[in-house]
C-alpha atoms as a PDB file:
ATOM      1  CA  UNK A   1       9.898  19.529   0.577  1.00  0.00           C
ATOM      2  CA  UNK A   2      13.487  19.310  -0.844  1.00  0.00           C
ATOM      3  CA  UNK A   3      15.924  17.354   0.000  1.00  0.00           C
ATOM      4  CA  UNK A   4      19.549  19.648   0.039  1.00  0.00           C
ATOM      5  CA  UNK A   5      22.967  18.363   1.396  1.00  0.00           C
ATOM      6  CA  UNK A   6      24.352  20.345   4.740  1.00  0.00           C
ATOM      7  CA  UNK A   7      28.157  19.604   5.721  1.00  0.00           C
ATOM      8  CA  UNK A   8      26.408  20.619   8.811  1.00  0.00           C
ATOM      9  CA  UNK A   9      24.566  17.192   8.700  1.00  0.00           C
ATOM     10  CA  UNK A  10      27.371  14.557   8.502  1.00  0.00           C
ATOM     11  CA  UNK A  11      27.528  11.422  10.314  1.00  0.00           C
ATOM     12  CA  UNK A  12      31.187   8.866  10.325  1.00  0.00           C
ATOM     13  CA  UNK A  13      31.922  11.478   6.739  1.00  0.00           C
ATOM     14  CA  UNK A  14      28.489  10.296   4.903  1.00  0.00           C
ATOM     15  CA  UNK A  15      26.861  12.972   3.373  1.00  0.00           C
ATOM     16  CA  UNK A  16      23.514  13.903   5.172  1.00  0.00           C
ATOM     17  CA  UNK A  17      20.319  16.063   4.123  1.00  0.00           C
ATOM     18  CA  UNK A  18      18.861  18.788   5.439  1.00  0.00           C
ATOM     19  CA  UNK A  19      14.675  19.003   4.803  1.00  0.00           C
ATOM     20  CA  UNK A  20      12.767  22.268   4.660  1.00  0.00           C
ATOM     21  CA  UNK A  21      10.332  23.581   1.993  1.00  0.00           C
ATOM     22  CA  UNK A  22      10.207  25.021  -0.859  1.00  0.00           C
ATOM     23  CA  UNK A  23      10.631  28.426   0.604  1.00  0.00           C
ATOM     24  CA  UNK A  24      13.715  26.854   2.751  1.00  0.00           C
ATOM     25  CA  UNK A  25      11.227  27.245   6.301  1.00  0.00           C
ATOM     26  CA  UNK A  26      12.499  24.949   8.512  1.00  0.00           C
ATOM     27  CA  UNK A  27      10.259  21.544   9.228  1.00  0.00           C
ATOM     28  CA  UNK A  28      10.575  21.781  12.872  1.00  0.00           C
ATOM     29  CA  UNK A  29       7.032  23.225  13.106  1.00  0.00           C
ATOM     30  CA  UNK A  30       5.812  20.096  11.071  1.00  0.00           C
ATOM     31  CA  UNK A  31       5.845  16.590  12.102  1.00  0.00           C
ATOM     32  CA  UNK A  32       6.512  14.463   9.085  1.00  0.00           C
ATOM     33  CA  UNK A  33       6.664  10.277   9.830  1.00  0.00           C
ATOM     34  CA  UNK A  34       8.945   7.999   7.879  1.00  0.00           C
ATOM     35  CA  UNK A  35       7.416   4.845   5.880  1.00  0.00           C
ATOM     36  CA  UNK A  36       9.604   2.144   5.618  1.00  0.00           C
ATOM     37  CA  UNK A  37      11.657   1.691   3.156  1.00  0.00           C
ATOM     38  CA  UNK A  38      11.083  -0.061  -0.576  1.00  0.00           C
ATOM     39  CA  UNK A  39      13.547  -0.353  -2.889  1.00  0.00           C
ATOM     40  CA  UNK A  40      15.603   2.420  -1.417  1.00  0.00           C
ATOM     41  CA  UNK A  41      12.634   4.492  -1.844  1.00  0.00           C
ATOM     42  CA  UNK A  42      10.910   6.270   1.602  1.00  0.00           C
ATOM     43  CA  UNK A  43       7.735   8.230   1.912  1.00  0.00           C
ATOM     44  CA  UNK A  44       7.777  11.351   4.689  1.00  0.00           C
ATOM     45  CA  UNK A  45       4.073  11.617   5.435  1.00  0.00           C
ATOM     46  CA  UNK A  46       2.726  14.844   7.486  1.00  0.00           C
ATOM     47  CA  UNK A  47      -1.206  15.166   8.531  1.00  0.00           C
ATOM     48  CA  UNK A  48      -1.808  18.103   6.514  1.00  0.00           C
ATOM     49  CA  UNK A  49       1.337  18.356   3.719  1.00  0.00           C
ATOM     50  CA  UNK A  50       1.699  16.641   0.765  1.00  0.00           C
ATOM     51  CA  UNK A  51       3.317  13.593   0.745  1.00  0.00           C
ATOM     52  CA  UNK A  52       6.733  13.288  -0.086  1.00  0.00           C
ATOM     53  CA  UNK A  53       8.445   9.941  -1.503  1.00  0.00           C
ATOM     54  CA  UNK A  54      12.349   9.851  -2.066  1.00  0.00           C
ATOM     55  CA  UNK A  55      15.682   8.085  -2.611  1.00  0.00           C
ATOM     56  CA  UNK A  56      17.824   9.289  -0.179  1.00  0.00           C
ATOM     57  CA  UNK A  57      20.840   7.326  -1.903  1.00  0.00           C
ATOM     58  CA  UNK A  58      20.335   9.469  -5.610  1.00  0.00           C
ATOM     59  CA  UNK A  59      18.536  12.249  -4.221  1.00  0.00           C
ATOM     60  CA  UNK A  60      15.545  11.804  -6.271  1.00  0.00           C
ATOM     61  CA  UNK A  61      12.435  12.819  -4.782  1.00  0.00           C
ATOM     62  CA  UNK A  62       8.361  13.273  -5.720  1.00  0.00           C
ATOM     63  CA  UNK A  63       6.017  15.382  -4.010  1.00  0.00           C
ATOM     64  CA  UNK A  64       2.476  14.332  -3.941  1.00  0.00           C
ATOM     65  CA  UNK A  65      -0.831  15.968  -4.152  1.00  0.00           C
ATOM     66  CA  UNK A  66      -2.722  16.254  -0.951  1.00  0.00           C
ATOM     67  CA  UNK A  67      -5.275  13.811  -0.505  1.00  0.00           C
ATOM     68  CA  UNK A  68      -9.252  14.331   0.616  1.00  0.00           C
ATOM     69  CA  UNK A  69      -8.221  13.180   4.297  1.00  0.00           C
ATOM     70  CA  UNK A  70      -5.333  16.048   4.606  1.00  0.00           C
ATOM     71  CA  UNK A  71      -7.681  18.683   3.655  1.00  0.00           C
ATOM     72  CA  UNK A  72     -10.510  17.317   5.742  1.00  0.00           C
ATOM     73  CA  UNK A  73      -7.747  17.507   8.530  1.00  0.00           C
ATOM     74  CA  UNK A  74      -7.964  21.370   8.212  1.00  0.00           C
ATOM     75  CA  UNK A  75     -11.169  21.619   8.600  1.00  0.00           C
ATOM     76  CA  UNK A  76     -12.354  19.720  11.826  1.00  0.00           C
ATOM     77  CA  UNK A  77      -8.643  18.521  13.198  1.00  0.00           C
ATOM     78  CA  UNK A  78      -9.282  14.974  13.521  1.00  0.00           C
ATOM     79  CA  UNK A  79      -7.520  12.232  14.268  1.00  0.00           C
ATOM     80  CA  UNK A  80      -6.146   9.651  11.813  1.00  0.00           C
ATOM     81  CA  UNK A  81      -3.623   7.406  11.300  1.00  0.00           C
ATOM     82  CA  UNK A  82      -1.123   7.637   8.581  1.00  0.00           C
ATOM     83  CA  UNK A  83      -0.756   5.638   5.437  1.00  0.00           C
ATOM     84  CA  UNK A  84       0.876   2.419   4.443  1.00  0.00           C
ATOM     85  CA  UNK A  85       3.255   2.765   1.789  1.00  0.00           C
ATOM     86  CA  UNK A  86       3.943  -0.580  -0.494  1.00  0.00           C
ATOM     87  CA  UNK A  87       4.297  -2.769  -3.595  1.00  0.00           C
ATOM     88  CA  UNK A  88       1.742  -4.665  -6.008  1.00  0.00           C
ATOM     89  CA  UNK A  89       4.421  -7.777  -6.667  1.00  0.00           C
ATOM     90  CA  UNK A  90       2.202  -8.622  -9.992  1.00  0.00           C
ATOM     91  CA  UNK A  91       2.446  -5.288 -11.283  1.00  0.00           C
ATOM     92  CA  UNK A  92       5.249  -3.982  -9.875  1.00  0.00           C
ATOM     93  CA  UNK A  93       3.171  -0.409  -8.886  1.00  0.00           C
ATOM     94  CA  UNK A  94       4.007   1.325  -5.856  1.00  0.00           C
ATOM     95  CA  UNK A  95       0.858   2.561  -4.163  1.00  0.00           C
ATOM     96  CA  UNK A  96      -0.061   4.762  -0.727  1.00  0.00           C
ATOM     97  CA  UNK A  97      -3.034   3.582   0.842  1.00  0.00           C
ATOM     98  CA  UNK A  98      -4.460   5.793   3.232  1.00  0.00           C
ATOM     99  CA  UNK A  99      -7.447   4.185   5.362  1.00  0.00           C
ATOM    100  CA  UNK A 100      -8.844   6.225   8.502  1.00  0.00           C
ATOM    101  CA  UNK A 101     -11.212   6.318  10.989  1.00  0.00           C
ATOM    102  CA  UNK A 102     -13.995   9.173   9.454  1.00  0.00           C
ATOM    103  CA  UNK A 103     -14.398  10.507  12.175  1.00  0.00           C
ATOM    104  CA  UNK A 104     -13.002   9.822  16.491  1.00  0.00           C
ATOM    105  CA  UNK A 105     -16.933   8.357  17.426  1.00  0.00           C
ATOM    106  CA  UNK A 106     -17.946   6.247  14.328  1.00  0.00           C
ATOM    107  CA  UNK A 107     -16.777   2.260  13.311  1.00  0.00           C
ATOM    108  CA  UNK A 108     -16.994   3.767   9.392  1.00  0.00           C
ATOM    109  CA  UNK A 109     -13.983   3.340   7.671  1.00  0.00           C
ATOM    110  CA  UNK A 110     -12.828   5.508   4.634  1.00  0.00           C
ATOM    111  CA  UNK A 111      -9.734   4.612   2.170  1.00  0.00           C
ATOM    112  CA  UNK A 112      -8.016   6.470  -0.406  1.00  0.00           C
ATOM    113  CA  UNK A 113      -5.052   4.942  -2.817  1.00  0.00           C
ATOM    114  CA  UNK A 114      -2.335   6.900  -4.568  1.00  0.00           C
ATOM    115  CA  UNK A 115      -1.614   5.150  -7.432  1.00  0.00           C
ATOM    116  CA  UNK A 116       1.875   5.907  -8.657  1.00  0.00           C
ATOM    117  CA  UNK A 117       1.081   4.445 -12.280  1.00  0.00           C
ATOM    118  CA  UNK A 118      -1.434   7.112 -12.741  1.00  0.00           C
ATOM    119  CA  UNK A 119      -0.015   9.497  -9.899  1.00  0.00           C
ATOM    120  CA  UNK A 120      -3.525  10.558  -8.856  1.00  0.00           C
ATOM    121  CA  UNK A 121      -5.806   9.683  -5.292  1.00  0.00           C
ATOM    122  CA  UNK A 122      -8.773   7.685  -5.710  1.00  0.00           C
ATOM    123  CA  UNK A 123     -11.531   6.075  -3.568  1.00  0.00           C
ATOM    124  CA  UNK A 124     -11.428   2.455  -2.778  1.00  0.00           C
ATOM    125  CA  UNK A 125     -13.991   0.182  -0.957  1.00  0.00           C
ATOM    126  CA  UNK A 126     -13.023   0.255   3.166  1.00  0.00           C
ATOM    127  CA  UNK A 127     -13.996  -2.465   5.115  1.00  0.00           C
ATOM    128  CA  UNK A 128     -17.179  -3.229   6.227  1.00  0.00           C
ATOM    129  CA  UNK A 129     -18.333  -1.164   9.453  1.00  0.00           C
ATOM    130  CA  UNK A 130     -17.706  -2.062  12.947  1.00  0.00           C
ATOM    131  CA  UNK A 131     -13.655  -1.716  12.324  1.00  0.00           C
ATOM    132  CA  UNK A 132     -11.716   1.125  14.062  1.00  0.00           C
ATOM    133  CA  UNK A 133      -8.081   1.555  13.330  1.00  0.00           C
ATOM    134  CA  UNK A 134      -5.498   2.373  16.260  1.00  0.00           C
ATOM    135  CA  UNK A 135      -4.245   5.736  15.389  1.00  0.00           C
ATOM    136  CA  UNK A 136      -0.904   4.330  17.255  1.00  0.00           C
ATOM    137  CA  UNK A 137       0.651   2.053  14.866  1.00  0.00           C
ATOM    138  CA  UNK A 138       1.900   2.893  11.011  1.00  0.00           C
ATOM    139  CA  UNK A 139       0.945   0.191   8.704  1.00  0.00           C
ATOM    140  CA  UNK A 140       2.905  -2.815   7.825  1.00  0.00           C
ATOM    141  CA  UNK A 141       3.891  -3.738   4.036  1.00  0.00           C
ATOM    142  CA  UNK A 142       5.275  -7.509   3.428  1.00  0.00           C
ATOM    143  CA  UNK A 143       4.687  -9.822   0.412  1.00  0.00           C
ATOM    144  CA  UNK A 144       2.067  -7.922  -1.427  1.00  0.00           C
ATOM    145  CA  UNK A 145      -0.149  -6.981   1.934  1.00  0.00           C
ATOM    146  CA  UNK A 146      -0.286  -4.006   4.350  1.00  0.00           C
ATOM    147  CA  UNK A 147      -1.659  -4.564   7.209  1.00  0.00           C
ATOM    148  CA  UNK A 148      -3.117  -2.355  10.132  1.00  0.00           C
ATOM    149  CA  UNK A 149      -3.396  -3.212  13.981  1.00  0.00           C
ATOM    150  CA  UNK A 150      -7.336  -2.510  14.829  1.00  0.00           C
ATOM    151  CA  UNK A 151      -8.842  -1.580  18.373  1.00  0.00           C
ATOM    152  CA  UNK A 152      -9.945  -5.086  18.792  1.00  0.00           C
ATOM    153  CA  UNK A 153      -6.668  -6.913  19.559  1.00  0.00           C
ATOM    154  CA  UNK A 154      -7.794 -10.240  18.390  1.00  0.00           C
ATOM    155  CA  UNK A 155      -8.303  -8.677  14.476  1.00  0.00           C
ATOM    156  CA  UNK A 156      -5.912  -7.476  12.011  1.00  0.00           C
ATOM    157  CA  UNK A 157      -6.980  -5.692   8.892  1.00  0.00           C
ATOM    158  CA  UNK A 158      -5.243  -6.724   5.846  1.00  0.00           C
ATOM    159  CA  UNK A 159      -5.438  -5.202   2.264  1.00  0.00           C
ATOM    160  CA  UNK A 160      -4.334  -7.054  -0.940  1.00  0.00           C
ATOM    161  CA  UNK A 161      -2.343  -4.259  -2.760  1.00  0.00           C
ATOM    162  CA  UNK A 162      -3.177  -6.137  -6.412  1.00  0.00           C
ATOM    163  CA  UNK A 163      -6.443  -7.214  -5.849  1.00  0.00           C
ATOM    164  CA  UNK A 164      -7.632  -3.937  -3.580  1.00  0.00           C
ATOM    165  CA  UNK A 165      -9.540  -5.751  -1.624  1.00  0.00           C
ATOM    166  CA  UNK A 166      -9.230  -5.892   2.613  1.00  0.00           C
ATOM    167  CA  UNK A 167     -10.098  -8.531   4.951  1.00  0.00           C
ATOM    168  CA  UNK A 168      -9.888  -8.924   8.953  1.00  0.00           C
ATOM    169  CA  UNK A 169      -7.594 -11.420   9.833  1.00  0.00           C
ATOM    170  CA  UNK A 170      -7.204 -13.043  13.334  1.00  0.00           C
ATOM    171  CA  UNK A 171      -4.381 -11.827  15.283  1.00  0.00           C
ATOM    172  CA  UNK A 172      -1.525 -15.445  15.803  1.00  0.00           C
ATOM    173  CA  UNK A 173      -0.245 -13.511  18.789  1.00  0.00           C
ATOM    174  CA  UNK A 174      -3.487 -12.652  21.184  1.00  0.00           C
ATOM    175  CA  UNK A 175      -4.277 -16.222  21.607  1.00  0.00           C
ATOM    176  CA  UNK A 176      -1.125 -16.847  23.309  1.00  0.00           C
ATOM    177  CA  UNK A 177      -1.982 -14.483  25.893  1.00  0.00           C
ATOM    178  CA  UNK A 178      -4.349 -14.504  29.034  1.00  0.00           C
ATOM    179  CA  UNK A 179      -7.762 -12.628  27.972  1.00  0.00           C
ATOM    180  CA  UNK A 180      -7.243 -10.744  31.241  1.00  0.00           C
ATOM    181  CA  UNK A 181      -3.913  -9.273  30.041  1.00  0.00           C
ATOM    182  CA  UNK A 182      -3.340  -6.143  29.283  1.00  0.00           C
ATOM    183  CA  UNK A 183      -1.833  -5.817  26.062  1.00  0.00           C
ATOM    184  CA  UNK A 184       0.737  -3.447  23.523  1.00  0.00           C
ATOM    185  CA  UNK A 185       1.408  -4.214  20.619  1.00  0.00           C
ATOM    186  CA  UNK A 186       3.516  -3.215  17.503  1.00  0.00           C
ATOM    187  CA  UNK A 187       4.021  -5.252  13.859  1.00  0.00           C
ATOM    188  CA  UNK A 188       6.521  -4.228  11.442  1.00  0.00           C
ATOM    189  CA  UNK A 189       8.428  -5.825   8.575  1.00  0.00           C
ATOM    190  CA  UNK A 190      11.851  -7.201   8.233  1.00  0.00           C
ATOM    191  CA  UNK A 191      13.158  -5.135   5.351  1.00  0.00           C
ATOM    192  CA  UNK A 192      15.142  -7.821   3.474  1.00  0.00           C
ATOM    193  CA  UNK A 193      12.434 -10.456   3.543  1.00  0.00           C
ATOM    194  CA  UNK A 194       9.075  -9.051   2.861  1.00  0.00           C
ATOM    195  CA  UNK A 195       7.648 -11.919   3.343  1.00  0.00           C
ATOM    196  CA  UNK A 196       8.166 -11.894   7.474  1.00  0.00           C
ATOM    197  CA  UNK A 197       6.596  -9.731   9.744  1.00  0.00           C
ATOM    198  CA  UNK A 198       7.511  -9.280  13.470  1.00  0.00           C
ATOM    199  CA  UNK A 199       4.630  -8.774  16.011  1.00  0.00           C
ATOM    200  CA  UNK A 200       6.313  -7.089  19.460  1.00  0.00           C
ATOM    201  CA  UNK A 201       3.929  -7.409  22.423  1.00  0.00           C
ATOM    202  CA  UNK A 202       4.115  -6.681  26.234  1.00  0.00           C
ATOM    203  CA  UNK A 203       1.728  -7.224  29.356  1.00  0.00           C
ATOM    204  CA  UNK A 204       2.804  -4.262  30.970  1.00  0.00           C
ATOM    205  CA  UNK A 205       5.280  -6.200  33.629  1.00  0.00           C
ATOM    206  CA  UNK A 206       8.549  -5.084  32.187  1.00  0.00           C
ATOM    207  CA  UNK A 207       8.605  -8.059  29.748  1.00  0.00           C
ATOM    208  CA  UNK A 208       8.547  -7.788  26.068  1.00  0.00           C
ATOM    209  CA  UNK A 209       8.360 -10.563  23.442  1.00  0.00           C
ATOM    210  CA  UNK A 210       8.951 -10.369  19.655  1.00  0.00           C
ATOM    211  CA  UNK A 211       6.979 -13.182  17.544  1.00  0.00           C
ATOM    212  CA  UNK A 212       8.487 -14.229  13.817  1.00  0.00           C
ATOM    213  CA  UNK A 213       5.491 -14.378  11.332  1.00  0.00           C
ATOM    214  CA  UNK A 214       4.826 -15.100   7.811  1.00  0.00           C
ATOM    215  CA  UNK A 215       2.058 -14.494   5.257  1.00  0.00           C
ATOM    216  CA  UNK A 216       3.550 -16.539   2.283  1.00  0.00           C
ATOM    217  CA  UNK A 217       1.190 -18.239   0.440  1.00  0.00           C
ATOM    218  CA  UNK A 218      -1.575 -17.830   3.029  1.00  0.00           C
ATOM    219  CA  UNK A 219      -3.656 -15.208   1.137  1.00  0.00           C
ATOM    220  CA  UNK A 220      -2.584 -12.236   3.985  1.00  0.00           C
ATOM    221  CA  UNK A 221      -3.577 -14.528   6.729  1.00  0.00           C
ATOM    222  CA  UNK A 222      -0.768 -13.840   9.040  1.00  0.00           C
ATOM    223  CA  UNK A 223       0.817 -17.172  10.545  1.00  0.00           C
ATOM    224  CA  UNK A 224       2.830 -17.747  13.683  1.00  0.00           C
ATOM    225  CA  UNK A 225       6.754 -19.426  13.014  1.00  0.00           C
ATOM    226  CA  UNK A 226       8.020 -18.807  16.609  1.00  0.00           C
ATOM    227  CA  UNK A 227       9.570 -16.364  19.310  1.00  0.00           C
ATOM    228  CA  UNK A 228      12.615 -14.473  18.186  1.00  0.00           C
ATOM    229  CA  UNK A 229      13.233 -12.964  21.723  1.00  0.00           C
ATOM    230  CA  UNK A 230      12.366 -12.014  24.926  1.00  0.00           C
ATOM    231  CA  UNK A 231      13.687  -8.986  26.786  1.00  0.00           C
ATOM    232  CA  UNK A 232      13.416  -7.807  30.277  1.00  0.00           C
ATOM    233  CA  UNK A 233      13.078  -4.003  30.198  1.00  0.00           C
ATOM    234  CA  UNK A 234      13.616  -4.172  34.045  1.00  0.00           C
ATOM    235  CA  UNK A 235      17.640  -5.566  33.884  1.00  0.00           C
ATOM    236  CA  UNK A 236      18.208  -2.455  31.776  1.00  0.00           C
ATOM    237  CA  UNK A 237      19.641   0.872  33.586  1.00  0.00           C
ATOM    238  CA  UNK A 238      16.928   2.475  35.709  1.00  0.00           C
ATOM    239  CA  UNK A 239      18.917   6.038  34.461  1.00  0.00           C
ATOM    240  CA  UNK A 240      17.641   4.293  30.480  1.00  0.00           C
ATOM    241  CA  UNK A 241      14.742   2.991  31.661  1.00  0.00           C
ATOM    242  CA  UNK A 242      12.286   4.238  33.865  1.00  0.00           C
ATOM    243  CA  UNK A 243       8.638   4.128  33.468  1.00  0.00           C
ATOM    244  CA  UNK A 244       6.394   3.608  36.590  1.00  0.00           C
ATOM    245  CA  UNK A 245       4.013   0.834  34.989  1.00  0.00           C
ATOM    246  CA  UNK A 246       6.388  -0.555  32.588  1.00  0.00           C
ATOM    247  CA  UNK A 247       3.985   0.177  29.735  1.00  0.00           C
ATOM    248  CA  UNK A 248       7.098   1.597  27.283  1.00  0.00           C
ATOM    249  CA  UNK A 249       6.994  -0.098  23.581  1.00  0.00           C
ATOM    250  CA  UNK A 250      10.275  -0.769  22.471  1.00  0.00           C
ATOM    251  CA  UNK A 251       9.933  -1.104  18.768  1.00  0.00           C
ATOM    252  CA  UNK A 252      12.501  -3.613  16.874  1.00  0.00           C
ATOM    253  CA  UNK A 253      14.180  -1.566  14.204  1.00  0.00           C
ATOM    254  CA  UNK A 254      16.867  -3.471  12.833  1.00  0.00           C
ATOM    255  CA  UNK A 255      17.948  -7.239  12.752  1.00  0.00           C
ATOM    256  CA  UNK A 256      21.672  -8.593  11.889  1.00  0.00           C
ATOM    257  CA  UNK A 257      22.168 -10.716   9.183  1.00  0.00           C
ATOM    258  CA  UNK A 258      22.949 -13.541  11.327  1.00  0.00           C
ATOM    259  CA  UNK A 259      20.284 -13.248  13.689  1.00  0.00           C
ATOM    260  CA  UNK A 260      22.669 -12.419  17.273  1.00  0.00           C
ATOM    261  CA  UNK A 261      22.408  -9.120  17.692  1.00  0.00           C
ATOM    262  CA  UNK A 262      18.688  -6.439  17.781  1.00  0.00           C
ATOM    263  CA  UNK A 263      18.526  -3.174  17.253  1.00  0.00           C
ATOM    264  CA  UNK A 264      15.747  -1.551  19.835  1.00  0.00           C
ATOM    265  CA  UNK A 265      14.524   1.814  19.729  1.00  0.00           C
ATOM    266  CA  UNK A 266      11.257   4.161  21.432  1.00  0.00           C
ATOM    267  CA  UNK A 267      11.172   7.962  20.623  1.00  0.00           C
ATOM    268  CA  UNK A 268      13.502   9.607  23.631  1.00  0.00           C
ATOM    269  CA  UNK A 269      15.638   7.185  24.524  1.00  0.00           C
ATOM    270  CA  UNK A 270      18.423   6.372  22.943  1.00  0.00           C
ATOM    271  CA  UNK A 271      18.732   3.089  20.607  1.00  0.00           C
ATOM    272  CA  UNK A 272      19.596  -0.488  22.367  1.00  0.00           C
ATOM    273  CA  UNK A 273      21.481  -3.355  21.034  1.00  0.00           C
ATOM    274  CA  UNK A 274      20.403  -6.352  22.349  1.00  0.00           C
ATOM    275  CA  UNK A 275      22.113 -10.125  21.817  1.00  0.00           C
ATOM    276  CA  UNK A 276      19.417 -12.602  22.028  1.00  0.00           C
ATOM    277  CA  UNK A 277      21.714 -15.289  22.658  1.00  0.00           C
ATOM    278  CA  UNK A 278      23.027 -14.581  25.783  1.00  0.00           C
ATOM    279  CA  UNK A 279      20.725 -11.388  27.213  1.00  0.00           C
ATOM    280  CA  UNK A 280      23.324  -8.688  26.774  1.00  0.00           C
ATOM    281  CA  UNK A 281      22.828  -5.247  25.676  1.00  0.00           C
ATOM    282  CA  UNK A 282      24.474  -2.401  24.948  1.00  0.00           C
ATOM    283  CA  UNK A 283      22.753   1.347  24.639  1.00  0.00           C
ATOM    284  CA  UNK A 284      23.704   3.343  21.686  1.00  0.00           C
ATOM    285  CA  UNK A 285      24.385   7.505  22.766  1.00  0.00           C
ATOM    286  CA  UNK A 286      22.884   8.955  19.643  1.00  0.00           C
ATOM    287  CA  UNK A 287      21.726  12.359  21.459  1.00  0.00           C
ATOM    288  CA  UNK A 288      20.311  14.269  20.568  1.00  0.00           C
ATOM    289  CA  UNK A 289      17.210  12.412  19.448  1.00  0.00           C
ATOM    290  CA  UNK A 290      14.577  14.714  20.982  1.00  0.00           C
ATOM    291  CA  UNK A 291      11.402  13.721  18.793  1.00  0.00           C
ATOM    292  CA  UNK A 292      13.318  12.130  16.125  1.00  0.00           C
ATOM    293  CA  UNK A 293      12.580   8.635  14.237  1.00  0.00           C
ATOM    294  CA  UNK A 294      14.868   5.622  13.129  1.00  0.00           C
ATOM    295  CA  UNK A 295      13.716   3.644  10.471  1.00  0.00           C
ATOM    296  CA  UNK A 296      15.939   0.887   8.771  1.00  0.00           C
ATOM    297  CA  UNK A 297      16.847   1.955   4.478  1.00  0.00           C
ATOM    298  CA  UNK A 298      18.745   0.454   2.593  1.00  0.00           C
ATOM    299  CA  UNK A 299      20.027   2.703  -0.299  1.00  0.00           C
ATOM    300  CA  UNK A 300      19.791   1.559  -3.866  1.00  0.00           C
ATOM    301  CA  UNK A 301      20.721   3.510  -7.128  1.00  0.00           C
ATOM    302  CA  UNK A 302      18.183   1.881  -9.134  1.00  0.00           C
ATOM    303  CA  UNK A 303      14.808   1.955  -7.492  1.00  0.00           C
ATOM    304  CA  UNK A 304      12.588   1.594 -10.215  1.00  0.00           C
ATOM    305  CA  UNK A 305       9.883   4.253 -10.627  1.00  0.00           C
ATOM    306  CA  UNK A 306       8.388   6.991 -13.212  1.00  0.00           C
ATOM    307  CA  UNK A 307      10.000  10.394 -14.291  1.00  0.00           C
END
């Protein structure tokens, strides 16, 4: 993949790029998924292509070789969630860690790390069996951990990007909730804190709630600071919203520096701005989205990585 700028692809006179390959084919035939972003740097991950990490801001980018689960991929088209993309704070390495299901029936978990020191996959110890990943959720980088949402919605899996080691954690949300409930659930990081995470949950009624956390100084255990928010999906515009068992995710993208305003998004609708503070929201027209993704970057000129 190459990153080239279009004057077709402007938005309020920014420049914008245009992806394709190296033979200039268009990417609409392949889905690639955003990581978040690191230092200005972002990772566009596709089941079967090779990884590619950039800096959107300088235009530098670095394509990846495939790893064992993308070729696997070719050969029995399973399915596998994508890889977590963060930062070992003691060493200051960046590193891919790709852990999957091995195969849709088993609890056996494989992992492979790309290791941008020595810009080569290896194998790393999974967790022990009796784990299963949801293939739903990308994995969550803050403060030295990434951490993956597992079938079982009272466990987390977290792995210690320094030491390489995992461990299940308990989940600080699913004890607030009835053991009846039916649950959803997201996690993602707030990009200029790393050391917060944001757990997004709903019971299916319409209702969502977004939970502050933190994992400093808690050796990955994930640890509950309080509710950020609650939002009714069912005061928004039945025309926006409109799902007949109020089962839509809304993820939470995007946080204002002073906390009173939420960015909101789920793939085919368009983004919402919500204001905590008094319930108000206002829905961004940003068609056409289609099957498009919004992830938070902020750009920076010197992310810090190899030639």
């Amino acid at each position: 993949m190459r990153l080239e700028w279009s004057s077709a692809c402007l938005v309020e006179e920014e420049e914008g790029y245009h992806i394709s390959d190296d033979k200039g084919t268009p990417t609409r035939t392949v889905i690639w998924t955003p990581s978040s972003s690191i230092d200005g740097l972002v990772c566009f991950y596709s089941s079967t292509r090779e990884i590619t990490v950039t800096n959107p801001a300088t235009r530098w980018s670095y394509k990846l070789p495939r790893a064992n689960i993308q070729i696997e991929k070719e050969k029995n088209d399973s399915e596998f969630p994508f890889p977590g993309f963060g930062k070992d704070y003691v060493t200051g390495t960046y590193k891919i860690v790709w852990l999957h299901n091995t195969n849709k029936y088993d609890t056996t978990l494989a992992c492979e790390i790309f290791d941008f020191g020595v810009k080569q996959w290896r194998q790393v110890t999974p967790p022990l069996p009796d784990h299963r990943l949801s293939n739903n959720n990308l994995p969550t980088f803050a403060n030295g951990w990434l951490y993956w949402v597992h079938l079982d919605p009272t466990k987390l899996i977290a792995f210690d990007l320094h030491m390489e080691m995992f461990r299940v954690i308990p989940n600080p949300i699913i004890e607030t909730l009835s053991s009846s409930s039916v649950v959803d659930m997201d996690f993602g990081s707030i990009v200029d804190d790393r050391r917060l995470v944001w757990a997004l949950e709903t019971t299916r009624d319409g209702m969502q709630h977004v939970w502050r956390l933190t994992n400093h100084n808690t050796g990955g255990a994930l640890l509950k600071m309080d509710k950020m928010f609650s939002i009714d999906l069912n005061k928004i515009n039945p025309t926006y919203y409109m799902h007949p068992d109020n089962s839509k995710l809304f993820h939470l993208e995007a946080i204002s520096k002073n906390g009173n305003k939420v960015m909101l998004f789920e793939q085919f609708q368009d983004p919402l701005i919500f204001q905590p503070l008094n319930s108000t929201y206002h829905i961004l027209s940003c068609s056409p989205l289609g099957e498009d993704l919004l992830i938070p970057f902020f750009p920076s000129l010197v992310s810090p990585f190899m030639n």
